[in-house]
N, C-alpha and C. Protein backbone atom coordinates (compact mmCIF):
# COMPACT_ATOMS: atom_id res chain seq x y z
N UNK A 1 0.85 -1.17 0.00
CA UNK A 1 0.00 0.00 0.00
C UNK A 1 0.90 1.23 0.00
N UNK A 2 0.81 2.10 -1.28
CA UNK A 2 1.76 3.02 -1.33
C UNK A 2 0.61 4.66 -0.67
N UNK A 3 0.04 4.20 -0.34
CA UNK A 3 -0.83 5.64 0.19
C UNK A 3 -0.75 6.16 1.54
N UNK A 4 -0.06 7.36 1.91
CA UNK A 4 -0.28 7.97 3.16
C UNK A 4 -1.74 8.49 4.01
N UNK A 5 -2.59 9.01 2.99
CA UNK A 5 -3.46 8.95 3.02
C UNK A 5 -5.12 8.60 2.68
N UNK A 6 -5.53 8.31 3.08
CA UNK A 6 -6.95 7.60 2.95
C UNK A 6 -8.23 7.95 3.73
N UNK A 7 -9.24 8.15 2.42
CA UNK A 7 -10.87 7.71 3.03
C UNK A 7 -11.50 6.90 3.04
N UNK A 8 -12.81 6.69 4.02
CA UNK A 8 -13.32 5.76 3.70
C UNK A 8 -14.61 6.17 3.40
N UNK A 9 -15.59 6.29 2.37
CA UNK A 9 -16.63 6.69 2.58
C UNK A 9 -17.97 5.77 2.42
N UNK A 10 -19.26 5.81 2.33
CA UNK A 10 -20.45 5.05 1.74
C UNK A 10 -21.09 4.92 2.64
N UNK A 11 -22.96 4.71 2.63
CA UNK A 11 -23.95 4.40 3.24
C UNK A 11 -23.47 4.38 4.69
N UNK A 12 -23.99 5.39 5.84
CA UNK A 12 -24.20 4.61 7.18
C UNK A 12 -24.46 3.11 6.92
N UNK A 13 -24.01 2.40 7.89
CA UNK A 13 -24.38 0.95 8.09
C UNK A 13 -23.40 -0.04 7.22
N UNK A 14 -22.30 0.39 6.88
CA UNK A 14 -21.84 -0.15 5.07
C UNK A 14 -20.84 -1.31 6.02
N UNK A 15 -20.00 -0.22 6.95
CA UNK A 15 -19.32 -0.57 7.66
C UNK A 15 -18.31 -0.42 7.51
N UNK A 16 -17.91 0.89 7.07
CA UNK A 16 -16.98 1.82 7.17
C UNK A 16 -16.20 2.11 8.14
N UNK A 17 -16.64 1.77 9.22
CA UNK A 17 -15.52 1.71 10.68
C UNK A 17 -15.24 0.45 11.11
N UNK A 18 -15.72 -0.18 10.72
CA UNK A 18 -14.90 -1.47 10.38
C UNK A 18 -13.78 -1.83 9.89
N UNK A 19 -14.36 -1.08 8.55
CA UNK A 19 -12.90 -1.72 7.10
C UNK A 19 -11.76 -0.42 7.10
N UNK A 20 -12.20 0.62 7.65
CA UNK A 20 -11.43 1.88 8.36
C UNK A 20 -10.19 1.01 9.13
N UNK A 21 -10.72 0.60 10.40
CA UNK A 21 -10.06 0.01 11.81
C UNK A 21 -9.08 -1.36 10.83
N UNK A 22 -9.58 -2.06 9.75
CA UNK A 22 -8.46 -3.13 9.11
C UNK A 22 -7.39 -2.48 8.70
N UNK A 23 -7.98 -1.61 7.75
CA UNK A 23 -6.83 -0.48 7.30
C UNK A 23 -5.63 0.02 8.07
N UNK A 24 -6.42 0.45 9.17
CA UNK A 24 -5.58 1.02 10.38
C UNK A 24 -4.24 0.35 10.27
N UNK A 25 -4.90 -1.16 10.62
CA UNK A 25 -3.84 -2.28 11.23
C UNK A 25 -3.24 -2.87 10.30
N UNK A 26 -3.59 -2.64 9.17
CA UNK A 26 -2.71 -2.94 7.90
C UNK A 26 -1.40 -2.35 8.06
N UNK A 27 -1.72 -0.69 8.31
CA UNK A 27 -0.83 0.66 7.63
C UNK A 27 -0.11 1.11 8.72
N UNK A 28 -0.94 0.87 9.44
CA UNK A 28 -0.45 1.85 10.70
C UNK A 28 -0.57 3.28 10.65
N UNK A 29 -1.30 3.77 9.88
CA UNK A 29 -2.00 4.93 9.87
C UNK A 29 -2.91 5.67 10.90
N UNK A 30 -2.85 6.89 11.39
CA UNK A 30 -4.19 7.18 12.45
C UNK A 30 -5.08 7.09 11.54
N UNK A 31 -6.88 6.95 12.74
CA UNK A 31 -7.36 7.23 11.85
C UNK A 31 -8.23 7.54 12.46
N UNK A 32 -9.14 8.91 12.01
CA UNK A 32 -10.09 9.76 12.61
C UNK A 32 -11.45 9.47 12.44
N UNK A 33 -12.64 9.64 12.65
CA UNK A 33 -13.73 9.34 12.58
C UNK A 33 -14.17 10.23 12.45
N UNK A 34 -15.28 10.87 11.69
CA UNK A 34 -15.75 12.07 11.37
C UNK A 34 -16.71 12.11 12.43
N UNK A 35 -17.70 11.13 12.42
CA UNK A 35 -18.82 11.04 13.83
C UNK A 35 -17.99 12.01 15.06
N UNK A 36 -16.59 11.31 15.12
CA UNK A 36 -16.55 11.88 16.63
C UNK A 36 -15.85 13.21 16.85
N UNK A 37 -15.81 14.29 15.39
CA UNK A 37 -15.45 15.43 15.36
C UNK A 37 -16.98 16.07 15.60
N UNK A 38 -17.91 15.15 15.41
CA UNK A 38 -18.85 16.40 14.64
C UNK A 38 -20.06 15.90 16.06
N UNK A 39 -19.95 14.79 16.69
CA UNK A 39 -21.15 14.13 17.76
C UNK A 39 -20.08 14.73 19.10
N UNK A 40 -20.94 14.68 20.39
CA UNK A 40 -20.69 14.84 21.61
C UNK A 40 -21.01 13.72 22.35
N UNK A 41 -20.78 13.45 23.48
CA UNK A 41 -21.20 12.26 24.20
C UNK A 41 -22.47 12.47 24.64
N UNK A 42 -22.75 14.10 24.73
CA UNK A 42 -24.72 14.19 25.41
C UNK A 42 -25.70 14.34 23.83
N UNK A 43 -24.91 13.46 23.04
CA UNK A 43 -25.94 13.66 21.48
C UNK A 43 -25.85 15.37 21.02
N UNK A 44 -25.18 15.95 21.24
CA UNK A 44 -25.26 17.37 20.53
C UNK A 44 -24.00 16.87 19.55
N UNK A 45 -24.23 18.20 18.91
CA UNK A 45 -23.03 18.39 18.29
C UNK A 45 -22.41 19.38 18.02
N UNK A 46 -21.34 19.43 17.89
CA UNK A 46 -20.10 20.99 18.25
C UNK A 46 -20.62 21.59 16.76
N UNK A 47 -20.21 23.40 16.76
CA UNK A 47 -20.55 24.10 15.58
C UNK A 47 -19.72 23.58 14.30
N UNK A 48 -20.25 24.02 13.33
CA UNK A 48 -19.69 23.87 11.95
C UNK A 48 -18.44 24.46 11.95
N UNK A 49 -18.13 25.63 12.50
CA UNK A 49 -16.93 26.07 12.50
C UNK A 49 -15.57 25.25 13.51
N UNK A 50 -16.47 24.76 14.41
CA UNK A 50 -15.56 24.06 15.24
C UNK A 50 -15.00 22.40 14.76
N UNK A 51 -16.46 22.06 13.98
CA UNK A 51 -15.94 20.66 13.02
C UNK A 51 -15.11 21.15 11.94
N UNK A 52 -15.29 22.04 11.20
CA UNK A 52 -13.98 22.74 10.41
C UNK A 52 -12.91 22.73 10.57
N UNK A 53 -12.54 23.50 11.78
CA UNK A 53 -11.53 23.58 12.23
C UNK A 53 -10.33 22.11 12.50
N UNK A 54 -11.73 21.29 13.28
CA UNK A 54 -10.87 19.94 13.98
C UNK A 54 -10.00 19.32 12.65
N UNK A 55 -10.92 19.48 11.20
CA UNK A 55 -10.61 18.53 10.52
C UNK A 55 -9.89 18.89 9.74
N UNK A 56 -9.89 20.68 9.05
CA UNK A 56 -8.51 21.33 8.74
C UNK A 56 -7.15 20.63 9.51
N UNK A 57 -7.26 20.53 10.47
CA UNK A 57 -6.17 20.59 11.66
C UNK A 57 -5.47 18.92 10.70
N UNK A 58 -6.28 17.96 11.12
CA UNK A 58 -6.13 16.77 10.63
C UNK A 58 -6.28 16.77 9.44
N UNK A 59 -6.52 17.08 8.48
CA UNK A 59 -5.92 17.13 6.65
C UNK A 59 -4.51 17.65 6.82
N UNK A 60 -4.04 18.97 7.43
CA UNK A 60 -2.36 19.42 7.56
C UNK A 60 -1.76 18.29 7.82
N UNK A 61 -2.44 17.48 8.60
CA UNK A 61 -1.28 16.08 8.66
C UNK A 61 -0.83 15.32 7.66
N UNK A 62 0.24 14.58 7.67
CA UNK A 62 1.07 14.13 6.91
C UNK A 62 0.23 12.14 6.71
N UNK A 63 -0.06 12.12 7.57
CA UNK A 63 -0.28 10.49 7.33
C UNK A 63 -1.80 10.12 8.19
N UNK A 64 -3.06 10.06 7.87
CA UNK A 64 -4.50 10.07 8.47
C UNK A 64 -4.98 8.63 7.50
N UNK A 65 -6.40 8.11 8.09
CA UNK A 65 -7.26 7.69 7.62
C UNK A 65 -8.35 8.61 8.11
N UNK A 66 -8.97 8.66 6.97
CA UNK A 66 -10.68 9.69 7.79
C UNK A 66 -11.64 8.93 7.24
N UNK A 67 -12.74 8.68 8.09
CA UNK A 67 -13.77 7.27 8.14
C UNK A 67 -14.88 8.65 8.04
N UNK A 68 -15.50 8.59 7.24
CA UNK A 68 -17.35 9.29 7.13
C UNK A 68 -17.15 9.99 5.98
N UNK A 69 -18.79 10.08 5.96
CA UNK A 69 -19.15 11.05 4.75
C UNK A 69 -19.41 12.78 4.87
N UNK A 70 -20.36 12.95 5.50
CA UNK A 70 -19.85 14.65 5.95
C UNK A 70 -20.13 15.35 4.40
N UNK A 71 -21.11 14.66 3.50
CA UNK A 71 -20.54 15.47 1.85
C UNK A 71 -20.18 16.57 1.64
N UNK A 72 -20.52 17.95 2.75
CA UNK A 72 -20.40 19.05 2.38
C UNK A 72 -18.51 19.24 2.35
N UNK A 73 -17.71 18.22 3.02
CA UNK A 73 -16.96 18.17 3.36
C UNK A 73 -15.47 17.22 2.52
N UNK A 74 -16.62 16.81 1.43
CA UNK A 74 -15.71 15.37 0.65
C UNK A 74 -14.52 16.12 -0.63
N UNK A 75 -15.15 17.02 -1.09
CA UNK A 75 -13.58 17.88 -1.71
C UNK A 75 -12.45 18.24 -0.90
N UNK A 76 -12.63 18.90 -0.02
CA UNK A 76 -11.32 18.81 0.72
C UNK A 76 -10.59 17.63 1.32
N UNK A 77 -11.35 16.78 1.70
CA UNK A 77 -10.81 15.36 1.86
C UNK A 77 -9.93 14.74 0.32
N UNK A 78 -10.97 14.95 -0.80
CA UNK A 78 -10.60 14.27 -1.98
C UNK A 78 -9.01 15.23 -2.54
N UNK A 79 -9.40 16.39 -1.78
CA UNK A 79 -7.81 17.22 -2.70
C UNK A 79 -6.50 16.51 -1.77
N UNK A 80 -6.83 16.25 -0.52
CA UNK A 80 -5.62 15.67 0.34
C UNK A 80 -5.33 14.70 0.32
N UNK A 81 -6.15 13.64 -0.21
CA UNK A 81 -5.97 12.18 0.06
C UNK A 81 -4.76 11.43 -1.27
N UNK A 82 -4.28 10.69 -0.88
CA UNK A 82 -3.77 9.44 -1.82
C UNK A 82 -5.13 8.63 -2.02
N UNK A 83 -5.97 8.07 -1.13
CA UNK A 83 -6.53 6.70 -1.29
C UNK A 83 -8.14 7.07 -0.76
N UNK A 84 -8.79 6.37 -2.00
CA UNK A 84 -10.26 6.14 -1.42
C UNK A 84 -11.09 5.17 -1.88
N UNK A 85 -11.81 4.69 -0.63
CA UNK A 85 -12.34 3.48 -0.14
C UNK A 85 -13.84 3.86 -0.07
N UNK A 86 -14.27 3.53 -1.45
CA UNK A 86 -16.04 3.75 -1.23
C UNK A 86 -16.58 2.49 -1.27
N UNK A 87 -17.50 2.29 0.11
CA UNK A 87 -17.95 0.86 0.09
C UNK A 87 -19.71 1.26 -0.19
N UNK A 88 -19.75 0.76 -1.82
CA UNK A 88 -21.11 1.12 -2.40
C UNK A 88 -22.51 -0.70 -2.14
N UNK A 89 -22.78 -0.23 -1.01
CA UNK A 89 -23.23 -1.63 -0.66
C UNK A 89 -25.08 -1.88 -0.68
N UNK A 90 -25.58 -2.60 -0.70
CA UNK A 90 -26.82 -2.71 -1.07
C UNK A 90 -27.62 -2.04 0.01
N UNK A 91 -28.75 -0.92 0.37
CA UNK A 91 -29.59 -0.39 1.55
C UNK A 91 -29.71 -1.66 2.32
N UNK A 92 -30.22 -2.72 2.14
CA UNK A 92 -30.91 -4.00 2.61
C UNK A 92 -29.32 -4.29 3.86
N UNK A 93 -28.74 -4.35 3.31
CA UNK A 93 -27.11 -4.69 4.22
C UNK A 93 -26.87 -3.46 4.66
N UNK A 94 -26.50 -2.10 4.39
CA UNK A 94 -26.80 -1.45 5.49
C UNK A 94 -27.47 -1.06 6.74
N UNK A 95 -29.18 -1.58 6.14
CA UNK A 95 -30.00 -1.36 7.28
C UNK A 95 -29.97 -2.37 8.12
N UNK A 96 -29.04 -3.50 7.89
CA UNK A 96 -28.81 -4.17 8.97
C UNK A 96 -27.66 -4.51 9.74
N UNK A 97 -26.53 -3.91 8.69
CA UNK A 97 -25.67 -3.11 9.59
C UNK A 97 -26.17 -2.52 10.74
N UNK A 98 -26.83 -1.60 10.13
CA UNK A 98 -26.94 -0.51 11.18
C UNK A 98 -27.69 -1.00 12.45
N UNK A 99 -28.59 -1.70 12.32
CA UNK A 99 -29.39 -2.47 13.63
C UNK A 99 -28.27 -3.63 14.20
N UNK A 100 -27.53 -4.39 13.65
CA UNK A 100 -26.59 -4.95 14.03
C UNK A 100 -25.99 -4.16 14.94
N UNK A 101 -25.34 -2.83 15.22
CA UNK A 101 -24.92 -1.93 16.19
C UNK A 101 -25.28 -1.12 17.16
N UNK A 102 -26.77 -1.79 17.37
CA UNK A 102 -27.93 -1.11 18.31
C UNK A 102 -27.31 -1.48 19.47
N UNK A 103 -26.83 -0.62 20.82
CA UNK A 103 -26.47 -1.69 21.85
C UNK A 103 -25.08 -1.35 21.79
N UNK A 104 -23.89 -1.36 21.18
CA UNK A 104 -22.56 -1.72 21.24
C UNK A 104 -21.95 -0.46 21.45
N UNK A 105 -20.91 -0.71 22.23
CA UNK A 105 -19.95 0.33 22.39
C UNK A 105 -19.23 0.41 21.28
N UNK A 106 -18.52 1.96 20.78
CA UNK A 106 -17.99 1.76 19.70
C UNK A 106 -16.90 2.69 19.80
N UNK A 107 -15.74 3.20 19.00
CA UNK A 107 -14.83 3.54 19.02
C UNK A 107 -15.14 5.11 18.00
N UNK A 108 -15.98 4.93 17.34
CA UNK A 108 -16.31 5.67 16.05
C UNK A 108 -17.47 6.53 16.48
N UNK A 109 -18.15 6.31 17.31
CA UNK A 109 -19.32 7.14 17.99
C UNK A 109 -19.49 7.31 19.40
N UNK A 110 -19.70 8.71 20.00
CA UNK A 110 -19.37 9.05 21.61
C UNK A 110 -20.35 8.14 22.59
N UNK A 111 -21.44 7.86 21.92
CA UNK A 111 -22.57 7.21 22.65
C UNK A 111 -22.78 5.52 22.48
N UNK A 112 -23.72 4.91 23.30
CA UNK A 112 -23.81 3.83 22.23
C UNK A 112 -25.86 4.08 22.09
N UNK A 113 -25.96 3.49 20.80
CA UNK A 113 -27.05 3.87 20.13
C UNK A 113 -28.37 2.92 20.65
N UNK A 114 -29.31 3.23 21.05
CA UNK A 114 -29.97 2.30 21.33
C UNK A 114 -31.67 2.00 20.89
N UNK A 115 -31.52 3.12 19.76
CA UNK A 115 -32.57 2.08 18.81
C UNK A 115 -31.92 2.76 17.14
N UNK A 116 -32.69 2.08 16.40
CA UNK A 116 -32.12 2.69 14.54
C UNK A 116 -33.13 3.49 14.54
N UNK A 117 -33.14 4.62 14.92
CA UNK A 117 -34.39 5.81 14.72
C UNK A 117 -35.14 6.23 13.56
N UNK A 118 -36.37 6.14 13.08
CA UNK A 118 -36.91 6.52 11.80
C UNK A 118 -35.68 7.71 11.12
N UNK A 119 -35.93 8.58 11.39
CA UNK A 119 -34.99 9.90 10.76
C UNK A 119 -33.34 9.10 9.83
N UNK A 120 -32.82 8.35 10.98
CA UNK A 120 -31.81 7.56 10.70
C UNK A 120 -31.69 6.34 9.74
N UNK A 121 -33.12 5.81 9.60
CA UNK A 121 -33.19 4.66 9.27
C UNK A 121 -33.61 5.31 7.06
N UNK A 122 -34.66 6.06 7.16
CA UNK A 122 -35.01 6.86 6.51
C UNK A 122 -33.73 7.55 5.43
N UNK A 123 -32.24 8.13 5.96
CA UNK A 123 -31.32 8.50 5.26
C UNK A 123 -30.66 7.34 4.25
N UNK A 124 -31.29 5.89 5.76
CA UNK A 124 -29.76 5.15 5.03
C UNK A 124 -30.35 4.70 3.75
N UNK A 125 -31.74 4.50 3.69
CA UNK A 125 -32.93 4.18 2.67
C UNK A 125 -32.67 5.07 1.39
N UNK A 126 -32.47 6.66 1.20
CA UNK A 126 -32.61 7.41 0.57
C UNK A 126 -30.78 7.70 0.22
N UNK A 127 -29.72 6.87 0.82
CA UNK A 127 -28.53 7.15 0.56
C UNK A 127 -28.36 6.77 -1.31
N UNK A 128 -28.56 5.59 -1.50
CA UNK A 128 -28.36 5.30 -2.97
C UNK A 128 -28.16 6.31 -4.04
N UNK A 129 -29.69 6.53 -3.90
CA UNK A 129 -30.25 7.92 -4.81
C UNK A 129 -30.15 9.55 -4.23
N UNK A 130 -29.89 9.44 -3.03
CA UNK A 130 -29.57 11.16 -2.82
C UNK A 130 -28.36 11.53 -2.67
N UNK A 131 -27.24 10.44 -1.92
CA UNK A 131 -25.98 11.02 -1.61
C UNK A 131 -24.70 10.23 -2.64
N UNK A 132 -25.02 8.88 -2.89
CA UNK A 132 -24.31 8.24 -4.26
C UNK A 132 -23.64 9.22 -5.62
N UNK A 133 -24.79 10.23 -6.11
CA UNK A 133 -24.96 10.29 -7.12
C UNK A 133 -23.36 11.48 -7.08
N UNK A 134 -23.22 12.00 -6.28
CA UNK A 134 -22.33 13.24 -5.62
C UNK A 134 -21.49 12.81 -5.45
N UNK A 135 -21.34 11.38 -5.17
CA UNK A 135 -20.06 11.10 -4.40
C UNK A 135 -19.33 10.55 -5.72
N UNK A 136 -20.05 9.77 -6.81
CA UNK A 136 -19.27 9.25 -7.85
C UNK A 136 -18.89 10.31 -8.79
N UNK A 137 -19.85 11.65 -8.38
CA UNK A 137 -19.48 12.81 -9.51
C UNK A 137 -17.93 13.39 -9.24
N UNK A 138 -17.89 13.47 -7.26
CA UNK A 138 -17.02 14.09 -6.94
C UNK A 138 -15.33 13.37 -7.32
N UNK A 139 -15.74 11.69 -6.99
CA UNK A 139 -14.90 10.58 -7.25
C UNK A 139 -14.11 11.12 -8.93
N UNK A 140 -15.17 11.57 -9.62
CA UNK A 140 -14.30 11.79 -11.35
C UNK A 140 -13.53 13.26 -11.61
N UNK A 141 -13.46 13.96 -10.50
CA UNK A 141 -13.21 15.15 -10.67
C UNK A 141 -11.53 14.81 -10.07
N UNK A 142 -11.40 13.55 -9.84
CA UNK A 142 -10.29 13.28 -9.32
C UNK A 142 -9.33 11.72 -9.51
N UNK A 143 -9.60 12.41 -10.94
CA UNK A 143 -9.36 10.93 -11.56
C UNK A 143 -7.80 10.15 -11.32
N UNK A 144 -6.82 10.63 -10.40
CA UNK A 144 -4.98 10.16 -10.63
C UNK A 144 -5.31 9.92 -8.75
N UNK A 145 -6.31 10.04 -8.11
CA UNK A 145 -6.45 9.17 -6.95
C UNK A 145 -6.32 7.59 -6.96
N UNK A 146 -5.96 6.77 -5.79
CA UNK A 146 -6.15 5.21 -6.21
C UNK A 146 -7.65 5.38 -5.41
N UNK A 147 -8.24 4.63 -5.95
CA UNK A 147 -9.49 4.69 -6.05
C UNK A 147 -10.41 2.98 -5.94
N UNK A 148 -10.67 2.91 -4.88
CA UNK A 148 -11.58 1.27 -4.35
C UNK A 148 -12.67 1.27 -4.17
N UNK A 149 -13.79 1.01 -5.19
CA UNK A 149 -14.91 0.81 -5.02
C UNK A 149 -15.44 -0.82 -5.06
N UNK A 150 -15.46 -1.30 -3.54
CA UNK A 150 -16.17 -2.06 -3.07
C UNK A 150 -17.93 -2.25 -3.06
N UNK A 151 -18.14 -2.83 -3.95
CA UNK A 151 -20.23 -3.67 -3.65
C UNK A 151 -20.72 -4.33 -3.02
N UNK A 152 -19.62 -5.43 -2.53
CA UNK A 152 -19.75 -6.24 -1.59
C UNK A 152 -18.89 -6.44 0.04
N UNK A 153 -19.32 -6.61 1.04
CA UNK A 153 -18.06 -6.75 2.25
C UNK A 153 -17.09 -7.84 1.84
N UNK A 154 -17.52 -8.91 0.81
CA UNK A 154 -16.67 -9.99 0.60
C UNK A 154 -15.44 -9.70 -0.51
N UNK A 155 -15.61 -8.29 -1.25
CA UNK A 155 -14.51 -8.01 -2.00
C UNK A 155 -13.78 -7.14 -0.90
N UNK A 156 -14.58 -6.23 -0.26
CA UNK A 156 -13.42 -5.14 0.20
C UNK A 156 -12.38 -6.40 1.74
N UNK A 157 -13.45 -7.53 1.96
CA UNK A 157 -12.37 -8.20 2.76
C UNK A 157 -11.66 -9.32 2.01
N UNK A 158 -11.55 -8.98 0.63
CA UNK A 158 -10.49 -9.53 0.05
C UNK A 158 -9.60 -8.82 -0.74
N UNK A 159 -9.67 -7.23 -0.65
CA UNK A 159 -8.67 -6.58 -1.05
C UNK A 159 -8.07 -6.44 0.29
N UNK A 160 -8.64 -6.45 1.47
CA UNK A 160 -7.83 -6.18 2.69
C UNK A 160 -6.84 -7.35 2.98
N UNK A 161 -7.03 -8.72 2.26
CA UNK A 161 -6.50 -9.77 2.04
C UNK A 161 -5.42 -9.93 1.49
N UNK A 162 -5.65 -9.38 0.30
CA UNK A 162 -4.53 -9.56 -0.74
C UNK A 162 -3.77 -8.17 -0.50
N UNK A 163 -3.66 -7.36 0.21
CA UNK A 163 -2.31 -5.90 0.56
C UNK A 163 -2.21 -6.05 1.58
């Protein structure tokens, strides 16, 4: 793996802090979580200027993984990065991702979650067609990136296999 830096992006529930955390331990790379720039432990969340800031701070760095989507936020990620990891996975496997993590402590979020809330459940439903379409536009505007688009968990845990 010749990349210092890397994203990971796609659908809540995809399991992006998952294949983030392999990476990690592949590379030995840090690696940040966008959730926990932008969530608090009492469910708020810090201002826009203050998630700005955190994550300016961490792009100046020399060697990151950054795990989330954040879209308003994915060009500046895409101008810094070497490497990106879009795991484009079916709603049906996200939404059970995401209930799969009802309950669990996690590393990637301040709280642990304890139901899949309509509002929440509702995005990951409408991710395909509302937030997809942006992300593959933004993906071509940056075409000399290495670039991993995963469909299934069984390819991206066999590219984590084979590097």
């Amino acid at each position: 793996m010749n990349f210092k830096r890397a994203i990971v992006i796609g659908s809540p529930g995809a399991g992006k802090s998952v294949f983030a955390r392999a990476l990690r331990a592949k590379t030995g790379l840090p690696l940040y979580y966008l959730d926990m720039l932008w969530h608090k432990p009492d469910k708020t969340t810090v201002s826009r200027d203050e998630f700005d800031k955190s994550l300016k701070e961490i792009l100046a760095r020399d060697r990151w993984i950054i795990d989330g989507n954040y879209g308003r936020t994915l060009q500046p990620r895409m101008e810094r990065c070497d490497a990106v990891f879009l795991l484009d996975y079916p709603k049906e496997l996200c939404l059970a991702g995401a209930a799969a993590r009802i309950g669990k402590v996690r590393e990637d979020l301040p709280w642990v979650e304890d139901e899949l809330d309509e509002e929440f459940r509702q995005w990951i439903e409408e991710f395909p067609e509302k937030q997809l379409p942006g992300i593959y536009s933004t993906l071509q505007l940056y075409p000399n990136k290495e670039t991993h688009i995963f469909k299934t968990r069984e390819q991206a845990t066999a590219w984590l296999e084979k590097n």
